[in-house]
Protein backbone atom coordinates (compact mmCIF):
# COMPACT_ATOMS: atom_id res chain seq x y z
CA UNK A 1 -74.34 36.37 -62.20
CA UNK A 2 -71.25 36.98 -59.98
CA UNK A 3 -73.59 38.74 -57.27
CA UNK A 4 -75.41 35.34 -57.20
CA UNK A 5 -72.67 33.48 -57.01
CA UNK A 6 -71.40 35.73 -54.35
CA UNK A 7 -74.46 35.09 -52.37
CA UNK A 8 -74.21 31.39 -52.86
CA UNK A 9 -70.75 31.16 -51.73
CA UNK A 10 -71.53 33.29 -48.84
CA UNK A 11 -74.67 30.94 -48.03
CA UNK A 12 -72.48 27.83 -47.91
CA UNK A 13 -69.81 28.92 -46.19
CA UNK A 14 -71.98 30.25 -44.23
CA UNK A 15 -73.64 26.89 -43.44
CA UNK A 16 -70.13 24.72 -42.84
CA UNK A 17 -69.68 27.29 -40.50
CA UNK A 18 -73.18 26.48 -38.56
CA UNK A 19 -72.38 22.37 -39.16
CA UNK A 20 -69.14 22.94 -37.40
CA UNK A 21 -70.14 24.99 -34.59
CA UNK A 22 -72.17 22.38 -33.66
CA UNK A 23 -70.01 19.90 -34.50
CA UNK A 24 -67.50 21.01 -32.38
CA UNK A 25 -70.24 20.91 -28.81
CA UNK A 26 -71.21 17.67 -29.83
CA UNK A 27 -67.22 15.92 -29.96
CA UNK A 28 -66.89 18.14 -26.56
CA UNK A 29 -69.30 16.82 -25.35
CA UNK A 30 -68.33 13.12 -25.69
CA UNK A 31 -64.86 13.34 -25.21
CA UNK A 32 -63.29 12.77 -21.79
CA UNK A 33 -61.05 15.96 -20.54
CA UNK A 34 -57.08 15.04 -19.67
CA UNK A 35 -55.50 16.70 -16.47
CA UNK A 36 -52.68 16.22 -13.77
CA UNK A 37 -51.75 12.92 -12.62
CA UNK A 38 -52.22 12.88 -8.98
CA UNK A 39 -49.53 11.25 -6.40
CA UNK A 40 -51.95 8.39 -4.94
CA UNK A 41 -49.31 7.87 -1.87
CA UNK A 42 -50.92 10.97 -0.11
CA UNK A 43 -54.91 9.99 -1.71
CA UNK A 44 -55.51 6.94 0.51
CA UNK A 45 -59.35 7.89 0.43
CA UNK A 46 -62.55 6.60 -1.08
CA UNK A 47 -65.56 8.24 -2.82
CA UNK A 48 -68.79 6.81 -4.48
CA UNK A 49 -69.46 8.49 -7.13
CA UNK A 50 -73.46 8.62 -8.76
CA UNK A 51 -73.76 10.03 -11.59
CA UNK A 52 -76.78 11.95 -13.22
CA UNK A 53 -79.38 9.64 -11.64
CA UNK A 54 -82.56 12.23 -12.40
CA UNK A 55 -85.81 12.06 -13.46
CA UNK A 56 -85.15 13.31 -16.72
CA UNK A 57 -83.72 10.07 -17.63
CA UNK A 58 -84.46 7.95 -15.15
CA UNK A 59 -88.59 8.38 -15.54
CA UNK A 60 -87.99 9.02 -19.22
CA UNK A 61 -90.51 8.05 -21.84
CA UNK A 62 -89.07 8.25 -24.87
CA UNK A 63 -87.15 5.62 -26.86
CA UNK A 64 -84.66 5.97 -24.61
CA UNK A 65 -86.71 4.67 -21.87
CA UNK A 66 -85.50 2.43 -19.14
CA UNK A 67 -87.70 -0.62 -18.36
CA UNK A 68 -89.21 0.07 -15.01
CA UNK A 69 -87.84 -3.27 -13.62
CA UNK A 70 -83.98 -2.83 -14.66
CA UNK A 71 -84.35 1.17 -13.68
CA UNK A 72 -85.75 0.44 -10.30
CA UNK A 73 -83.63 -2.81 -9.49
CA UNK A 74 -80.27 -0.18 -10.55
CA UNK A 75 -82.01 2.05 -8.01
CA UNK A 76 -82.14 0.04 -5.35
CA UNK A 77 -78.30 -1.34 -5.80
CA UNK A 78 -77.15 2.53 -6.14
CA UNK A 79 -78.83 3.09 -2.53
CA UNK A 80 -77.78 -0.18 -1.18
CA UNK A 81 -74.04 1.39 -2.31
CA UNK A 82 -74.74 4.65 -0.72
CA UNK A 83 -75.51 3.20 2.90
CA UNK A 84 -72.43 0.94 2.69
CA UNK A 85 -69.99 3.64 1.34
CA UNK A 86 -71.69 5.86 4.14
CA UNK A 87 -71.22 3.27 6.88
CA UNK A 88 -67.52 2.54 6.06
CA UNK A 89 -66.72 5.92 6.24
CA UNK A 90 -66.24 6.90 2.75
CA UNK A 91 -67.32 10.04 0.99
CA UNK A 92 -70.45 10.11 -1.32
CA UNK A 93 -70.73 12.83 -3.95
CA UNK A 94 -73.55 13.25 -6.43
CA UNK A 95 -73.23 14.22 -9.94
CA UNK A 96 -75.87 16.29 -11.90
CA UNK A 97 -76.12 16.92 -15.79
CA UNK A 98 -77.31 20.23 -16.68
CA UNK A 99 -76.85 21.48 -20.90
CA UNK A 100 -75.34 24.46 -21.07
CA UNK A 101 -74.04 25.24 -24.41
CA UNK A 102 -76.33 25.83 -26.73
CA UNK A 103 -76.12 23.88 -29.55
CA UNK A 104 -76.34 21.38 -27.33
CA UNK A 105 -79.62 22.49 -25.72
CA UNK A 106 -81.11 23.00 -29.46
CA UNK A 107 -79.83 19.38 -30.53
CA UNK A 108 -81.56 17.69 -26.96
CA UNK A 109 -85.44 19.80 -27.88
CA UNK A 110 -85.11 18.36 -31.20
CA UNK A 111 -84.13 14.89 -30.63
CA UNK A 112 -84.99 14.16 -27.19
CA UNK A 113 -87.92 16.50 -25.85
CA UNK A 114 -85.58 18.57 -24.27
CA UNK A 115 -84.26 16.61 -21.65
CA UNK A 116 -81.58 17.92 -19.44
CA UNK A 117 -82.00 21.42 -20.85
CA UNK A 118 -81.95 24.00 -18.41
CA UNK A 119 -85.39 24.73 -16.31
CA UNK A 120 -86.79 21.62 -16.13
CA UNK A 121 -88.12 20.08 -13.89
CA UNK A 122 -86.99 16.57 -14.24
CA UNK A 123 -83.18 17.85 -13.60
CA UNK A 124 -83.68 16.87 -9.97
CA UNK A 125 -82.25 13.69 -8.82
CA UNK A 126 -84.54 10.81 -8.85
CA UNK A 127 -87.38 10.52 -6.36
CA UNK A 128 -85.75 7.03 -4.44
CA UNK A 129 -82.43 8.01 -3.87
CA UNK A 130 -81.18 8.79 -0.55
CA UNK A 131 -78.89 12.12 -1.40
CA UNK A 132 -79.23 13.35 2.10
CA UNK A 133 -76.81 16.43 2.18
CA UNK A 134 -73.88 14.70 0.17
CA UNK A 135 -72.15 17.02 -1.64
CA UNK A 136 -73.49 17.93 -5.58
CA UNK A 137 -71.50 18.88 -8.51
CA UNK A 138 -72.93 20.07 -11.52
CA UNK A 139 -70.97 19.22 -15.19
CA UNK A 140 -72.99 19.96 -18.61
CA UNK A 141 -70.81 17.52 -21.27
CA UNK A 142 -69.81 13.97 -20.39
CA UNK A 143 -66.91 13.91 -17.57
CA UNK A 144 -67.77 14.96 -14.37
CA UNK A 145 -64.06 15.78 -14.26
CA UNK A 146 -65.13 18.86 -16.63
CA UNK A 147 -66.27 20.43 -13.81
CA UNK A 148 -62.94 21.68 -11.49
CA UNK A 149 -64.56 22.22 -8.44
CA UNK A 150 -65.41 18.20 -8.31
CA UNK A 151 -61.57 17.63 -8.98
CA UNK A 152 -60.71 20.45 -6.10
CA UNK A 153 -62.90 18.31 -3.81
CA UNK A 154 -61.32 15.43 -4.14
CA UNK A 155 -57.94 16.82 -3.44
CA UNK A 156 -59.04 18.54 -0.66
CA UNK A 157 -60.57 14.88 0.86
CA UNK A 158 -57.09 12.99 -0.27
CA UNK A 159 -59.18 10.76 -2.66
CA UNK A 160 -57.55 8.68 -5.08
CA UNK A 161 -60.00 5.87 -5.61
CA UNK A 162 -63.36 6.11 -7.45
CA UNK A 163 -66.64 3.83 -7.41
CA UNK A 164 -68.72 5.32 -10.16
CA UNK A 165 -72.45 4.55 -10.48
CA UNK A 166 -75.40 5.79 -12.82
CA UNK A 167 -76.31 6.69 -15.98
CA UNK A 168 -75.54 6.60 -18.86
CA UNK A 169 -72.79 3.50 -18.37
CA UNK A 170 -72.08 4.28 -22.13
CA UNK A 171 -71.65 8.28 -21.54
CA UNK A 172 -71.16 10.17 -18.56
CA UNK A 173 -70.00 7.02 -16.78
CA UNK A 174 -67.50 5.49 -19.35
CA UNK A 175 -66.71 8.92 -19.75
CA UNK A 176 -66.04 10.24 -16.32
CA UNK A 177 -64.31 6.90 -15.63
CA UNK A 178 -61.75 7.68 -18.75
CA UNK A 179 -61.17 11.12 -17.10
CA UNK A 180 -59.95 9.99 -13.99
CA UNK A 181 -58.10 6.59 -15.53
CA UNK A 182 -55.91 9.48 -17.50
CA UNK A 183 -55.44 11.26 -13.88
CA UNK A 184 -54.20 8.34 -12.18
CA UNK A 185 -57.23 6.87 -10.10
CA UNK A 186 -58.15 3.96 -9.32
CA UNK A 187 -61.16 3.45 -10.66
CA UNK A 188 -64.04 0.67 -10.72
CA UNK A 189 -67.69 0.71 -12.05
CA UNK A 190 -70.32 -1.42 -10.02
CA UNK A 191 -72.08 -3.02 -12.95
CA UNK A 192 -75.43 -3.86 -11.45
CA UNK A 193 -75.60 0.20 -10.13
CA UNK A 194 -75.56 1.40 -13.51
CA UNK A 195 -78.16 1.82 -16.55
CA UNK A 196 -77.39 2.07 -20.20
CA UNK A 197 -80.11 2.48 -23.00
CA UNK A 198 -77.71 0.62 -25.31
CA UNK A 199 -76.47 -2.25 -23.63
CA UNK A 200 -74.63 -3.95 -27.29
CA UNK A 201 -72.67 -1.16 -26.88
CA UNK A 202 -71.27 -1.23 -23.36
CA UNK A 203 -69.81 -4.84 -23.94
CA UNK A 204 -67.14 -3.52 -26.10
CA UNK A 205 -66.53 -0.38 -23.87
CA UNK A 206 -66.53 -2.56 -20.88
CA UNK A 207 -63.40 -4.39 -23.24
CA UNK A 208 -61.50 -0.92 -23.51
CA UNK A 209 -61.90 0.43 -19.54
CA UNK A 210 -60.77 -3.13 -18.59
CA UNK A 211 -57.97 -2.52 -20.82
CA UNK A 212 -57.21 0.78 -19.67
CA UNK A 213 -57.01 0.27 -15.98
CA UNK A 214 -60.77 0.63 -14.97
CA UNK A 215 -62.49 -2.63 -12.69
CA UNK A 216 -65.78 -3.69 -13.16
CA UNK A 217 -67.31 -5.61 -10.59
């Protein structure tokens, strides 16, 4: 009897140890990261920032999917963006989501067909954007800010103001925006550049950027 119970104990434990493990990807990866404030006096510079605009969930199919309409009319503003930020002489810097850890990876092929897993093909940006040879940093949880080389960059170009477009407005853009709010940028979301496949939500998050510094225009 105690052998069983030894094994039962040893099962359980074994399994909170499993639920927290990926517990503990899946807070990571929704919660913005924290980091120096920066001196904005010597950051007088601009960058557009678009965020994980590929296929994977851009041309998705799933639940998830984007109506063709809204996707390709948020398309066409992100571009419209990148040809004015390029023309005024700001920088433009892409942003791609790649999974890495993997509970993550296991929770995305059993919810969502695997998107954004590693080795797929739809992981390339989407077909109608004009990337050119702007810069691309790669970030595998929410905030693009998780990524240091992306904050390195920014130093290096004196930026200290941030136009964010892309997808998800309620993830890796609310997100990324939160990480560089806490930093000390200036920061403002172009609305009509961004997707979100659950709009009820981003009118209350739209409420707490507002009320945390963030514009949205």
């Amino acid at each position: 009897m105690s052998l069983v119970l030894s094994i039962v104990g040893f099962v359980i434990v074994g399994l909170l140890g499993l639920f927290f493990y990926f517990a503990y990807f899946v807070r990571k990866l929704g919660t913005p990261t924290k980091g120096a404030r920066i001196d904005k006096r010597v950051r007088p510079n601009e960058a557009l920032v678009v965020i994980d605009v590929q296929e994977d969930f851009t041309r998705n199919t799933g639940k998830t999917a984007f109506d063709p309409e809204v996707r390709d009319a948020a398309l066409d503003e992100i571009n419209r963006m990148i040809s004015v930020a390029r023309s005024s002489g700001h920088e433009v810097v892409f942003v791609r989501n790649v999974f890495r850890d993997w509970p993550v990876i296991q929770l995305m092929k059993l919810v969502a067909n695997g998107i954004g897993t590693p080795g797929r093909e739809g992981l390339k940006f989407d077909r109608n954007l004009e990337i050119r040879d702007a810069p691309v940093f790669e970030k595998s949880i929410g905030d693009t800010f998780s990524n240091p080389d992306f904050e390195s960059f920014l130093a290096k170009r004196e930026i200290g103001r941030l136009t964010l477009v892309g997808l998800d407005a309620c993830h890796c853009v609310q997100l990324t925006a939160k990480g560089a709010l806490s930093r000390g940028y200036d920061v403002e979301i172009r609305e009509p550049a961004t997707l979100t496949a659950t709009p009820a939500k981003w009118t209350s998050l739209k409420q707490d950027l507002t009320k945390a510094g963030a514009a949205i225009a």
